[in-house]
C-alpha atoms as a PDB file:
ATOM      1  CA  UNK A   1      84.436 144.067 -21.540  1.00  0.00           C
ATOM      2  CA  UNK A   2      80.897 145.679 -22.138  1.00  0.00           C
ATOM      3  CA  UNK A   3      77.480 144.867 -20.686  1.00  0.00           C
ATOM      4  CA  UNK A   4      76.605 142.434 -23.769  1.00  0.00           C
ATOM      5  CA  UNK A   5      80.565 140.565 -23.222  1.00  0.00           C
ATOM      6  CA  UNK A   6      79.078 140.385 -18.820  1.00  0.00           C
ATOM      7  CA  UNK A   7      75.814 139.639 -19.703  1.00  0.00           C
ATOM      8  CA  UNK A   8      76.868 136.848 -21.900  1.00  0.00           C
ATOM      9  CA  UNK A   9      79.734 135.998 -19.189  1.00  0.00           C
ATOM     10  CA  UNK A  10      77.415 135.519 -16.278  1.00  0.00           C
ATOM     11  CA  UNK A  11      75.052 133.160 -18.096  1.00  0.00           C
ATOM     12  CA  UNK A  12      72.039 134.913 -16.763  1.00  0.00           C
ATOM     13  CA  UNK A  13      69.050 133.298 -16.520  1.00  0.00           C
ATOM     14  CA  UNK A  14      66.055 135.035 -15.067  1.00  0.00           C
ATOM     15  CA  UNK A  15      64.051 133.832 -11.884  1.00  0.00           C
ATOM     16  CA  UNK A  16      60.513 134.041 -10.865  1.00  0.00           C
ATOM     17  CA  UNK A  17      60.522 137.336  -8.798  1.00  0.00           C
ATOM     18  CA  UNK A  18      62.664 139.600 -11.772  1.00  0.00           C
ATOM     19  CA  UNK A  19      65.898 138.011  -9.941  1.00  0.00           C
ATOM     20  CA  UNK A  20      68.900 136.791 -12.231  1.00  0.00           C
ATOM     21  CA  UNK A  21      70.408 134.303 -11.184  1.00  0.00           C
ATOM     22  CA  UNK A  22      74.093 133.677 -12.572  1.00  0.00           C
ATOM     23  CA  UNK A  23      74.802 130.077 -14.023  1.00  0.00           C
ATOM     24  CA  UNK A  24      78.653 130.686 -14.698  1.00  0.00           C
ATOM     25  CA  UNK A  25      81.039 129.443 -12.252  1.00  0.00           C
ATOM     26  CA  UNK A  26      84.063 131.117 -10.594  1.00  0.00           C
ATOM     27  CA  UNK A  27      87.309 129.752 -13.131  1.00  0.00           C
ATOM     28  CA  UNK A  28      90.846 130.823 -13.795  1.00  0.00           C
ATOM     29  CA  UNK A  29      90.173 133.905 -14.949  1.00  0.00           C
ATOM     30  CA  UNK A  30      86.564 135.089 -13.026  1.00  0.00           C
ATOM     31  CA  UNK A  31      85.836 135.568  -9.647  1.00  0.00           C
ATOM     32  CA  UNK A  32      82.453 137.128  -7.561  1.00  0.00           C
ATOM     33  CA  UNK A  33      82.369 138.794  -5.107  1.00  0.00           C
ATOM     34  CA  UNK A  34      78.852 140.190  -3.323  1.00  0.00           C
ATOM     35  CA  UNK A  35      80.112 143.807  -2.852  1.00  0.00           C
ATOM     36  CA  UNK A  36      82.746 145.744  -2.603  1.00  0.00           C
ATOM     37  CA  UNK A  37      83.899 146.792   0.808  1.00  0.00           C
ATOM     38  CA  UNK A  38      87.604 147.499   1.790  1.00  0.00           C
ATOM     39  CA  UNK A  39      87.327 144.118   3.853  1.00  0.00           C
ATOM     40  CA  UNK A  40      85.996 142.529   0.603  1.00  0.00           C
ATOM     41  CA  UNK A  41      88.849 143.966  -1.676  1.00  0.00           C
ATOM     42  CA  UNK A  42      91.116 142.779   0.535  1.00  0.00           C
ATOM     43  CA  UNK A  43      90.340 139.650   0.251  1.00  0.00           C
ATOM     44  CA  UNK A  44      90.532 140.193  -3.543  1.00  0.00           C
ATOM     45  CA  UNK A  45      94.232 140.936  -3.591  1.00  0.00           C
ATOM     46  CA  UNK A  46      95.431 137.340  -4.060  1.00  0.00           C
ATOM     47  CA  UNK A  47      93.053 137.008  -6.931  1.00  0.00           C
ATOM     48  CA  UNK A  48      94.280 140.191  -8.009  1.00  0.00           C
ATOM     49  CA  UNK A  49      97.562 138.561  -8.166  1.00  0.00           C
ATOM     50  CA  UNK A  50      96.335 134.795  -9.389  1.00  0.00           C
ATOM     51  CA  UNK A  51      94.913 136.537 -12.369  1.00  0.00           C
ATOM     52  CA  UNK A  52      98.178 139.095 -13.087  1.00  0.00           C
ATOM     53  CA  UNK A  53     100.989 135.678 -12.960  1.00  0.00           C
ATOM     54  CA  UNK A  54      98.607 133.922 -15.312  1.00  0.00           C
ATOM     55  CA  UNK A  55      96.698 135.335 -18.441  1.00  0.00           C
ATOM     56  CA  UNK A  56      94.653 137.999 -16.265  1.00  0.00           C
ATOM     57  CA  UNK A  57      90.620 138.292 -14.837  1.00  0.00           C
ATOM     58  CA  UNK A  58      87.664 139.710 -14.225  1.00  0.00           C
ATOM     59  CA  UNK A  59      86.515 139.795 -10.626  1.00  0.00           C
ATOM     60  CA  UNK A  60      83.075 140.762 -10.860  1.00  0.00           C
ATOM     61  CA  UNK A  61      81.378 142.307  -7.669  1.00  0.00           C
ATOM     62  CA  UNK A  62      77.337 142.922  -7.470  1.00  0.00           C
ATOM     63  CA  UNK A  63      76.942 139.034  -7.268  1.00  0.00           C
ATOM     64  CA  UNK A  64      76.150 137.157  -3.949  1.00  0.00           C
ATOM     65  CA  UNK A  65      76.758 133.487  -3.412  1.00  0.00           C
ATOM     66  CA  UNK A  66      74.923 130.486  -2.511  1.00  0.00           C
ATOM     67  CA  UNK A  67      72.733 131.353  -4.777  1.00  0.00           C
ATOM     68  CA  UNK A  68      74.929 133.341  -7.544  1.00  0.00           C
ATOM     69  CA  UNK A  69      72.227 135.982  -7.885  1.00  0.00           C
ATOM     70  CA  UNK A  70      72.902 139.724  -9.485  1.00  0.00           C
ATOM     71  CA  UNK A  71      72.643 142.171  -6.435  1.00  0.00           C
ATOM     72  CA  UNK A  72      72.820 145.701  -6.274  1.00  0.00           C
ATOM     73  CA  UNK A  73      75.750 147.579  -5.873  1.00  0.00           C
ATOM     74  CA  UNK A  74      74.313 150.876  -5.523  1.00  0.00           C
ATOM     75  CA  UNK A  75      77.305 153.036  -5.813  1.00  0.00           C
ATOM     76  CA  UNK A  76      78.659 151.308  -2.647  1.00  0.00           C
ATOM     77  CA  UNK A  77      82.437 150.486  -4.206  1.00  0.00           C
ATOM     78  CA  UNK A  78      85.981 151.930  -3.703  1.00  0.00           C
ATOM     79  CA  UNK A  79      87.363 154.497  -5.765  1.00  0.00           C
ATOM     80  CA  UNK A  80      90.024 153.728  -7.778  1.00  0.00           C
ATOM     81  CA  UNK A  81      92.405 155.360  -5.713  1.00  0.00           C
ATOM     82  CA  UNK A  82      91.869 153.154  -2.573  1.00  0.00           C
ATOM     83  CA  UNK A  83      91.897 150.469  -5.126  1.00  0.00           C
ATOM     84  CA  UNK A  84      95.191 151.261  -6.579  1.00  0.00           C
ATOM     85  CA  UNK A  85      96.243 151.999  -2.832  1.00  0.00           C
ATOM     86  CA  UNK A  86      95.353 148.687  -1.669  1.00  0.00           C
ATOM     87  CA  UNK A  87      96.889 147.454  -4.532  1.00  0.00           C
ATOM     88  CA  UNK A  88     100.672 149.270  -4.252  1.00  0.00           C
ATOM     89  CA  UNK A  89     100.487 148.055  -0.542  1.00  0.00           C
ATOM     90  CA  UNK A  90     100.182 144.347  -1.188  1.00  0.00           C
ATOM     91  CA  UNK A  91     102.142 142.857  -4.184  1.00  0.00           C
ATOM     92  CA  UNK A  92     104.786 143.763  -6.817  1.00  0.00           C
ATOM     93  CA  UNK A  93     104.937 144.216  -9.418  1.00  0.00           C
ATOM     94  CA  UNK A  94     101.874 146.181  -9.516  1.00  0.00           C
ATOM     95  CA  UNK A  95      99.189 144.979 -12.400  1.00  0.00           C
ATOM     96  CA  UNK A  96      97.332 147.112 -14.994  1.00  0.00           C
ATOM     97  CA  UNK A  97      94.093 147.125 -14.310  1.00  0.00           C
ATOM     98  CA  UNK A  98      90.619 148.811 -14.642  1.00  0.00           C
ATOM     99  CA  UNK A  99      87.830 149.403 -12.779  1.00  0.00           C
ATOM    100  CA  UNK A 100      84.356 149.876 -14.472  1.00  0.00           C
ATOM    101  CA  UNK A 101      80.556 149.897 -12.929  1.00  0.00           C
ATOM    102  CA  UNK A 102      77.762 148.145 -15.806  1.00  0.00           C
ATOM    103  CA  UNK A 103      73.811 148.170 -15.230  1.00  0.00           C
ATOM    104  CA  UNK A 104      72.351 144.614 -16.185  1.00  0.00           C
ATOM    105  CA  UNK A 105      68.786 144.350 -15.637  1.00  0.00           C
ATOM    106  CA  UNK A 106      68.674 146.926 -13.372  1.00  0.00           C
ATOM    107  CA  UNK A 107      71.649 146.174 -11.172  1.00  0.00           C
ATOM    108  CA  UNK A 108      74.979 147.768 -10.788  1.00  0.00           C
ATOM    109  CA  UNK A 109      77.964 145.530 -11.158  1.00  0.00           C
ATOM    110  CA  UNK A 110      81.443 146.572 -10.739  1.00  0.00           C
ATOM    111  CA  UNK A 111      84.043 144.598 -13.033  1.00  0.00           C
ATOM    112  CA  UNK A 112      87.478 144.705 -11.761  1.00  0.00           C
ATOM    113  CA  UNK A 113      89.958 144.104 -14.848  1.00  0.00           C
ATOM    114  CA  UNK A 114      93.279 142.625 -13.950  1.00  0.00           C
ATOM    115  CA  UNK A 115      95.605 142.453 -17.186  1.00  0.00           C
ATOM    116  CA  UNK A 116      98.333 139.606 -17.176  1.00  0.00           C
ATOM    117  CA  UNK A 117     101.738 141.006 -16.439  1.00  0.00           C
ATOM    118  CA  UNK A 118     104.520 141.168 -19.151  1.00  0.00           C
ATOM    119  CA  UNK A 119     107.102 139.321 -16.737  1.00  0.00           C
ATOM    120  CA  UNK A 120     105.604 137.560 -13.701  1.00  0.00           C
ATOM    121  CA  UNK A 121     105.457 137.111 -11.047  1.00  0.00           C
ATOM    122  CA  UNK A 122     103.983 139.290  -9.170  1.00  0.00           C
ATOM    123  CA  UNK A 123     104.564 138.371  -5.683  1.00  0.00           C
ATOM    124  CA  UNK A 124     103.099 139.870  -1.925  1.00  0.00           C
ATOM    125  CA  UNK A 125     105.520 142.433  -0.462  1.00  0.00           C
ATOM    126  CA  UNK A 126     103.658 142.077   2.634  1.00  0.00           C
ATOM    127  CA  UNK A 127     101.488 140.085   4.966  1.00  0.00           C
ATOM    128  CA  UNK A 128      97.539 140.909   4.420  1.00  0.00           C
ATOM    129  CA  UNK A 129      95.038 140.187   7.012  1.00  0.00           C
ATOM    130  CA  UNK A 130      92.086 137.836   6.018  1.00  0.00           C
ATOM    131  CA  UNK A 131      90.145 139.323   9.211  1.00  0.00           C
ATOM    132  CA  UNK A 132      89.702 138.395  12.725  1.00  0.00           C
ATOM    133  CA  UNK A 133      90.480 134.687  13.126  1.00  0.00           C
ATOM    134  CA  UNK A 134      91.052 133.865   9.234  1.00  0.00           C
ATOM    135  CA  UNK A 135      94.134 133.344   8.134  1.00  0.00           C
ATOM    136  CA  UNK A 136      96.290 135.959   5.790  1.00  0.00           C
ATOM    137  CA  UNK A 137      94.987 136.647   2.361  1.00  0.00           C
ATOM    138  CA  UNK A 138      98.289 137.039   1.494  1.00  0.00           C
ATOM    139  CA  UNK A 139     102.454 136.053   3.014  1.00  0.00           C
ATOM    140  CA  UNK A 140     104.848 138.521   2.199  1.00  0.00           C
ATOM    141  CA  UNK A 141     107.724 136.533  -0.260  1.00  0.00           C
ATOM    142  CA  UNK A 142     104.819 134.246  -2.095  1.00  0.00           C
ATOM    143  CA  UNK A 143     103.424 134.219  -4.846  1.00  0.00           C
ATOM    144  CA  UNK A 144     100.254 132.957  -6.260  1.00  0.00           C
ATOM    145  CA  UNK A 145      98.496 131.326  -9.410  1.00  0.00           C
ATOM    146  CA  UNK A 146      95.005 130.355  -9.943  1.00  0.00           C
ATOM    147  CA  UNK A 147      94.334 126.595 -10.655  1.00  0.00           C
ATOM    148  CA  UNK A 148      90.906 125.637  -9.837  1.00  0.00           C
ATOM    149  CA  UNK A 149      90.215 121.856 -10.095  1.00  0.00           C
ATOM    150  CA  UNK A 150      94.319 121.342  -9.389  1.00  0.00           C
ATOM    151  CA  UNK A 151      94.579 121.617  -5.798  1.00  0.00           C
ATOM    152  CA  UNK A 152      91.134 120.908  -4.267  1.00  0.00           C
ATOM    153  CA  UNK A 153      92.327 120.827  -0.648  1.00  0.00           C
ATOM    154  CA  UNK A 154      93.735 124.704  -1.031  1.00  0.00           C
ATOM    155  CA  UNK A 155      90.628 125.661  -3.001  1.00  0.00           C
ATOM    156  CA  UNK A 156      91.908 126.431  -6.663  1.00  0.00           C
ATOM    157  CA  UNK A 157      95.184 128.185  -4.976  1.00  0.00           C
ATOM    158  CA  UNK A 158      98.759 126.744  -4.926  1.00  0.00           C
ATOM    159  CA  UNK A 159     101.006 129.173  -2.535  1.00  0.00           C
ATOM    160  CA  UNK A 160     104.958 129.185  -3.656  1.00  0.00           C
ATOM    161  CA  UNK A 161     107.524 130.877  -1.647  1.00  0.00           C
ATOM    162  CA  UNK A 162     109.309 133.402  -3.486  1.00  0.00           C
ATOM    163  CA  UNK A 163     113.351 132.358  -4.286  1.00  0.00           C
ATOM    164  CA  UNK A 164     115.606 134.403  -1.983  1.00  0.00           C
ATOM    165  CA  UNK A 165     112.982 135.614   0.241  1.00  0.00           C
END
């Protein structure tokens, strides 16, 4: 992906002010995420997965919600090695995937590639917490595949426990 592919991805459309606001909508294979903090990324690892089990996805962080507006980054992100890290710790088998930072109209977005794996699934080796009082991001043995508009009640997610596990 380049900055034309996001800019043209995030349906931009410009607000009084000089804020964009995005007009695309989270799907099967994008996801937004304000920033990324270690807490945030976390949370990202089951979407990390969704997107590797199914035909990959771009998790774009530098966007806040309710509004979807472009937000600064500001060189606030993890470094591919805590990404990776996080990563290794949580599911398996571990996805390709790339990590690269765009300016669009003067914001810094960071677009998290996750390629589709060759045989899925990929499946969590481990529980993952979702933070005090939420519950896990992830339950070691499952694995997971995004389906937004199946499964309303589990909010585009269907869980599956893992044969033999």
């Amino acid at each position: 992906m380049n900055a034309d592919e996001l800019t043209a991805r995030l349906a931009l459309v410009a607000k009084y002010g000089g804020e964009f606001r995005v007009t695309a909508r989270e799907s099967t294979d994008l996801e937004f995420k304000r920033d990324m903090t270690l807490p945030t990324f976390k949370k990202s690892l089951k979407t990390i997965a969704a997107f590797a089990n199914k035909t990959g996805g771009y998790i774009v962080f530098g966007v806040s919600d309710n509004p979807r507006l472009l937000v600064w980054l500001g060189g606030n992100y993890l470094d591919e090695g805590v990404q990776s890290e996080q990563i290794a710790q949580a599911i398996s088998p571990i996805p390709e995937t790339r990590f690269e930072t765009f300016e669009i109209h003067g914001c810094e977005l960071g677009v998290f590639t996750v390629l589709p794996l060759r045989k899925p699934p990929s499946i969590a080796i481990r529980d993952i917490s979702g933070g005090q009082g939420e519950d896990p991001v992830l339950r070691k043995g499952t694995f997971d595949w995004r389906l937004l508009g199946c499964l309303a009640r589990a909010k585009g997610w269907l869980s599956c426990k893992a044969p033999n596990s």
